[in-house]
PDB file of N, CA and C in Angstrom:
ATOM      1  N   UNK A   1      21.222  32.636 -14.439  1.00  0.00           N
ATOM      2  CA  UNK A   1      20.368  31.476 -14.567  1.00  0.00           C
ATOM      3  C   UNK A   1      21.153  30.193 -14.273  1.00  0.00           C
ATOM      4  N   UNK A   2      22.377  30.079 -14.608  1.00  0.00           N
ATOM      5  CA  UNK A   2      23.499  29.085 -14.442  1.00  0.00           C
ATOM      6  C   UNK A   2      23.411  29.080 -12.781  1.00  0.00           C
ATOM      7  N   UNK A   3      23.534  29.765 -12.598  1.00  0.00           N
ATOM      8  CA  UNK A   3      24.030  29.640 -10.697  1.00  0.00           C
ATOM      9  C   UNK A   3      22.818  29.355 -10.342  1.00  0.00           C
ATOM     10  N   UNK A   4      21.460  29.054 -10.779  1.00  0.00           N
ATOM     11  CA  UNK A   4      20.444  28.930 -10.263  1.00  0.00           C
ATOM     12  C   UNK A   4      20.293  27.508 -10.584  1.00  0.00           C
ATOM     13  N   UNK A   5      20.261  27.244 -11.416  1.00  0.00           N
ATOM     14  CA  UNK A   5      20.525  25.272 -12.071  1.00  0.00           C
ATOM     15  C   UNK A   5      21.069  24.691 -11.208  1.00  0.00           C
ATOM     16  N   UNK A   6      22.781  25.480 -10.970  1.00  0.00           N
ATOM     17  CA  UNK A   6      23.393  24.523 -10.363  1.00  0.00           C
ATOM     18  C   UNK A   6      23.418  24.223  -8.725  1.00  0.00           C
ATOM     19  N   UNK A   7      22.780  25.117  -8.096  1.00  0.00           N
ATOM     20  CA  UNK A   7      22.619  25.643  -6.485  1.00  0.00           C
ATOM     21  C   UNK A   7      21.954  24.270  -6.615  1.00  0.00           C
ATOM     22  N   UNK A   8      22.512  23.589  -5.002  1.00  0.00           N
ATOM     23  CA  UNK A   8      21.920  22.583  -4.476  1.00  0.00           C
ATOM     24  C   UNK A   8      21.045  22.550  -2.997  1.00  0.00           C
ATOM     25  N   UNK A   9      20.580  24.082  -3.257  1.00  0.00           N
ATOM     26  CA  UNK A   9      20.593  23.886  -1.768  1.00  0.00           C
ATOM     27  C   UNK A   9      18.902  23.416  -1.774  1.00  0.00           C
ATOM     28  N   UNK A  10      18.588  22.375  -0.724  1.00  0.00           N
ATOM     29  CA  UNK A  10      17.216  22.336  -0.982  1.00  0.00           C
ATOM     30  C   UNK A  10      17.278  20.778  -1.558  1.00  0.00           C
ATOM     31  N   UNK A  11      18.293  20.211  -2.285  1.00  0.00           N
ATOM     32  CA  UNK A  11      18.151  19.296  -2.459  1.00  0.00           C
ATOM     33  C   UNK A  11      17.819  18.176  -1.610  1.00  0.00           C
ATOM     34  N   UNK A  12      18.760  17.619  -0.488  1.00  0.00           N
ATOM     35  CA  UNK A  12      17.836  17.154   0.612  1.00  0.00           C
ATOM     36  C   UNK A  12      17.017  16.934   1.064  1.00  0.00           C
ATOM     37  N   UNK A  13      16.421  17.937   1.195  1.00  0.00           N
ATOM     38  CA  UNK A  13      14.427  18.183   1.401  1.00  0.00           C
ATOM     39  C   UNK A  13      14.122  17.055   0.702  1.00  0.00           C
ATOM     40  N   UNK A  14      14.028  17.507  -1.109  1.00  0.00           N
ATOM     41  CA  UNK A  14      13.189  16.944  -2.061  1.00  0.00           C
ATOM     42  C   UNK A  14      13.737  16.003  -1.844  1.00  0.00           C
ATOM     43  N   UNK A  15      14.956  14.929  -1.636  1.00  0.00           N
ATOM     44  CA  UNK A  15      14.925  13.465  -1.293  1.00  0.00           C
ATOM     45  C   UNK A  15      14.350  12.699  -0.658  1.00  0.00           C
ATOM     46  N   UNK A  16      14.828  13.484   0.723  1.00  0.00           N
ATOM     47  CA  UNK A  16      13.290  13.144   1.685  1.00  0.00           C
ATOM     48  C   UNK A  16      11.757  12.989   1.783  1.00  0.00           C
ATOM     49  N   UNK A  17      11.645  13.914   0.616  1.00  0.00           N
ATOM     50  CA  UNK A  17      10.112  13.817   0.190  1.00  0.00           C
ATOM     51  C   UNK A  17       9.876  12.857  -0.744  1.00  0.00           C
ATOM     52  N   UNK A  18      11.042  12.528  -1.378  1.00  0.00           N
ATOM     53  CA  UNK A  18      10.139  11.527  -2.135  1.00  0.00           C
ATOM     54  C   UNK A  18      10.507  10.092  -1.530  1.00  0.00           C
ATOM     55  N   UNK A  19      11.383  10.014  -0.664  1.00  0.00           N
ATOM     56  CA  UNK A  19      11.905   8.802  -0.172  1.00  0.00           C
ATOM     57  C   UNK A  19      10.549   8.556   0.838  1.00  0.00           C
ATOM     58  N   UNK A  20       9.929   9.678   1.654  1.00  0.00           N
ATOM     59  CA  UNK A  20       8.380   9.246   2.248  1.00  0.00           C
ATOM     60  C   UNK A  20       7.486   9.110   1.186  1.00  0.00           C
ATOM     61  N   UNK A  21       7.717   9.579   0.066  1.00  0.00           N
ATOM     62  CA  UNK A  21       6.516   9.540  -0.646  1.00  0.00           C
ATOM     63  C   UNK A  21       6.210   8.137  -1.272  1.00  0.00           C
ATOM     64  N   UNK A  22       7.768   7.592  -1.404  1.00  0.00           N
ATOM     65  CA  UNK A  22       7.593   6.196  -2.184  1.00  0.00           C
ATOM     66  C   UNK A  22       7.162   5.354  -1.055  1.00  0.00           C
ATOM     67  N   UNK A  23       7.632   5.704   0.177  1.00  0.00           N
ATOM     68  CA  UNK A  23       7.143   4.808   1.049  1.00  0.00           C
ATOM     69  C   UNK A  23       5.793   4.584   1.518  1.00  0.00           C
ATOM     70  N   UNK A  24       4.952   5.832   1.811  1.00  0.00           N
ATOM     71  CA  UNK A  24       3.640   6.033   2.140  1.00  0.00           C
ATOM     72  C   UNK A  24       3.124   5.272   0.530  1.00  0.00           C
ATOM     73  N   UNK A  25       3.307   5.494  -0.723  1.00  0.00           N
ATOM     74  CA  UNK A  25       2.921   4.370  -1.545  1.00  0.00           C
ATOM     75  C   UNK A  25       3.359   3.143  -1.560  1.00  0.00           C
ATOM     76  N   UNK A  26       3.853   2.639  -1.036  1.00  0.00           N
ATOM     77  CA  UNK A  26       3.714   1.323  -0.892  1.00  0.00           C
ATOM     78  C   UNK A  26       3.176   0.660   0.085  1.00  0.00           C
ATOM     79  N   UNK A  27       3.484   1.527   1.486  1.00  0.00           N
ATOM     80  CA  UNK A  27       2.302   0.939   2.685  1.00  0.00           C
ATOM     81  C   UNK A  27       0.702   0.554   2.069  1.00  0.00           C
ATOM     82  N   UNK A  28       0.617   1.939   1.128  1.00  0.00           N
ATOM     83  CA  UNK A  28      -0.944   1.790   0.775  1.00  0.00           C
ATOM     84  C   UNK A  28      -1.294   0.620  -0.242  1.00  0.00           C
ATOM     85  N   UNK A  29      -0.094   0.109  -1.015  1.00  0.00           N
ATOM     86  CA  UNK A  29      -0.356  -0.587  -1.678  1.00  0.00           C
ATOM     87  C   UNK A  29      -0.742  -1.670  -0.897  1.00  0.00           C
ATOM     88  N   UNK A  30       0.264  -2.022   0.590  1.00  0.00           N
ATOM     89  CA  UNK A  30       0.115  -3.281   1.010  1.00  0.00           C
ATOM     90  C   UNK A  30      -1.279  -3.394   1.639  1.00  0.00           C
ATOM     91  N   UNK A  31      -1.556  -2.671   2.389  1.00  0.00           N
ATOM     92  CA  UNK A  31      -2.628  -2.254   2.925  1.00  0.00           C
ATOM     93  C   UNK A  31      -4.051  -2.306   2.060  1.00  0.00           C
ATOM     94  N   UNK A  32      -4.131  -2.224   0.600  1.00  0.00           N
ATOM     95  CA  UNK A  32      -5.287  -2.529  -0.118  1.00  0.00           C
ATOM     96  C   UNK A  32      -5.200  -4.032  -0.968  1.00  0.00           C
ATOM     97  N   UNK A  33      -3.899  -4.483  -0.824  1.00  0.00           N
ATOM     98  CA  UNK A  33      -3.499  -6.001  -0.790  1.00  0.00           C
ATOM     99  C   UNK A  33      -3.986  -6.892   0.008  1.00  0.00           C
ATOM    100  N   UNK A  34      -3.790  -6.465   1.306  1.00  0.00           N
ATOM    101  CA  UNK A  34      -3.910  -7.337   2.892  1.00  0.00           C
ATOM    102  C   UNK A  34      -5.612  -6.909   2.825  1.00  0.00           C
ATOM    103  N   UNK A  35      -6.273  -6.196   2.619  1.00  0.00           N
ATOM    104  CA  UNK A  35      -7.579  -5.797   2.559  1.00  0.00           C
ATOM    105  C   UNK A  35      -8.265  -7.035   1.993  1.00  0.00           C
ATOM    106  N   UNK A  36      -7.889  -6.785   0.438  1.00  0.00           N
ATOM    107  CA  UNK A  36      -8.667  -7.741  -0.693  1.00  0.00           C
ATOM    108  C   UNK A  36      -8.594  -9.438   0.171  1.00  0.00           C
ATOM    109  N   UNK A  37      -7.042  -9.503   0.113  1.00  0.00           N
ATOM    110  CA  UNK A  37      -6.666 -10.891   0.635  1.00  0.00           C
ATOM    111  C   UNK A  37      -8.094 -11.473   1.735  1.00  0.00           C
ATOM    112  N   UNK A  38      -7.757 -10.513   2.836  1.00  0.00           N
ATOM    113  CA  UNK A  38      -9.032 -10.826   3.740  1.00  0.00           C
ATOM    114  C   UNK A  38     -10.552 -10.891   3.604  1.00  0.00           C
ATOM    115  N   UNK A  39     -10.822 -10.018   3.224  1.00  0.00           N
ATOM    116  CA  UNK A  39     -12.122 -10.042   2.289  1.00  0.00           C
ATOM    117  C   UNK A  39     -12.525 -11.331   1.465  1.00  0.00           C
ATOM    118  N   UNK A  40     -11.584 -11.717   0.814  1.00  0.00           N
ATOM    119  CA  UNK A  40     -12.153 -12.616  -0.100  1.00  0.00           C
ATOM    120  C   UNK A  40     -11.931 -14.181   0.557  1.00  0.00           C
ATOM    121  N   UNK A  41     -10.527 -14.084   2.284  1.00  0.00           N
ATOM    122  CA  UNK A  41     -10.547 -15.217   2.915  1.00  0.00           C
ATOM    123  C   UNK A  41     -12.013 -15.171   3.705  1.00  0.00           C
ATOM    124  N   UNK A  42     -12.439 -14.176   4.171  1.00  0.00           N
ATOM    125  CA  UNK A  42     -13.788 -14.342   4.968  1.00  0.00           C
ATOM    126  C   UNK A  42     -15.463 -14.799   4.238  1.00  0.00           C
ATOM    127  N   UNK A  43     -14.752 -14.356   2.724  1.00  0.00           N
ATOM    128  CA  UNK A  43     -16.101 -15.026   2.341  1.00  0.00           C
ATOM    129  C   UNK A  43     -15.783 -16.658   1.883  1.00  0.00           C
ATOM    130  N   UNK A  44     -14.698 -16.829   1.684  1.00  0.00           N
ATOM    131  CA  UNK A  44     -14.234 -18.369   1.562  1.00  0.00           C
ATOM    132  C   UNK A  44     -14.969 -19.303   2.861  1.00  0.00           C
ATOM    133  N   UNK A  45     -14.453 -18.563   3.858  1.00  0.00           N
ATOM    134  CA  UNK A  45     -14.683 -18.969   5.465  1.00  0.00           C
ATOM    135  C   UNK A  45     -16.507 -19.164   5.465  1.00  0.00           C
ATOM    136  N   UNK A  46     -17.010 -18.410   4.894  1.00  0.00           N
ATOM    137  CA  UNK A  46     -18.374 -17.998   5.265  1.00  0.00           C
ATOM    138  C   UNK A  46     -19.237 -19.027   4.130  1.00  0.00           C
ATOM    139  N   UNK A  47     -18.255 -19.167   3.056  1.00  0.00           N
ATOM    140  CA  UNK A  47     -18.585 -20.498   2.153  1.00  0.00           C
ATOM    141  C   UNK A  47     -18.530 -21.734   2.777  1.00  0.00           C
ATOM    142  N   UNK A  48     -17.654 -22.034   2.776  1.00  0.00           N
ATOM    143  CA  UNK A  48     -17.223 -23.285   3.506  1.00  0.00           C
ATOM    144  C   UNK A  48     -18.112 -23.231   5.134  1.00  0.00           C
ATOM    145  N   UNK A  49     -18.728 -22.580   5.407  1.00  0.00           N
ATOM    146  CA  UNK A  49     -19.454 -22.861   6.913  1.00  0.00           C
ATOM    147  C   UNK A  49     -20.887 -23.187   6.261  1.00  0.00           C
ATOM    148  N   UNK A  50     -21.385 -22.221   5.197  1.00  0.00           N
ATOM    149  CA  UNK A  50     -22.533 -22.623   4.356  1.00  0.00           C
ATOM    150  C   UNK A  50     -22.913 -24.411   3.747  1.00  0.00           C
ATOM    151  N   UNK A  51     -21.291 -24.498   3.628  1.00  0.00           N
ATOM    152  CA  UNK A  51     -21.279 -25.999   2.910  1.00  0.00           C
ATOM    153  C   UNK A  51     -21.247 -26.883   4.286  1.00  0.00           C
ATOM    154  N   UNK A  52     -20.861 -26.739   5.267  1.00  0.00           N
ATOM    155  CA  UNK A  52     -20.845 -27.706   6.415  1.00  0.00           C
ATOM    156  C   UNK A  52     -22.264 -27.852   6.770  1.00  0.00           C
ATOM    157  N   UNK A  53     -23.246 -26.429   6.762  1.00  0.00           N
ATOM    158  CA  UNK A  53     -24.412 -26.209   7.862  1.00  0.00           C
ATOM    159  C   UNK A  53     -25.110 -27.396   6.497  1.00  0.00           C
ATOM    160  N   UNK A  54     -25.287 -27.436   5.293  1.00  0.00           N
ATOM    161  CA  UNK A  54     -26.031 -27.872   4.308  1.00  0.00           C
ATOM    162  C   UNK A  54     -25.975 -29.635   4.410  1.00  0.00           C
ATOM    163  N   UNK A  55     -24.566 -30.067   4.733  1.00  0.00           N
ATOM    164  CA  UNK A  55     -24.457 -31.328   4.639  1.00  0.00           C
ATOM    165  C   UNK A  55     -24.353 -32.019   5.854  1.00  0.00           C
ATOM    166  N   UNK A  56     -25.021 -31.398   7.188  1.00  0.00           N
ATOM    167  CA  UNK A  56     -25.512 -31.749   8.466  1.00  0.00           C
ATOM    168  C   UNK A  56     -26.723 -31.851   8.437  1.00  0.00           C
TER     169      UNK A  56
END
C-alpha cells in the first residue's frame, strides 16, 4: 500500500488538469462578467436614446 501512496507516476497529468481546469474557470468567469457588463451598457445606451427622443 506504501509503494502505492508514494508512486508518482501520473502526477503530471493531474497538474495539467487542473492547471486547464482553473483556467477554463476563469475564462468563464470573465466571459459572464463581460456579458452582464454589456447587457446592462446597452440598456443604459437604449435609456439615454429614450431620454434624447423625449426631450426633442
Amino acid at each position: 500500500m506504501m509503494k502505492f501512496i508514494k508512486d508518482e507516476n501520473g502526477q503530471g497529468m493531474l497538474e495539467y488538469v487542473l492547471i486547464i481546469a482553473l483556467v477554463v474557470i476563469a475564462v468563464v468567469g470573465v466571459v459572464l462578467g463581460v456579458r452582464s457588463y454589456l447587457k446592462n451598457k446597452d440598456l443604459a445606451n437604449q435609456l439615454n436614446n429614450m431620454e434624447s427622443n423625449a426631450t426633442a
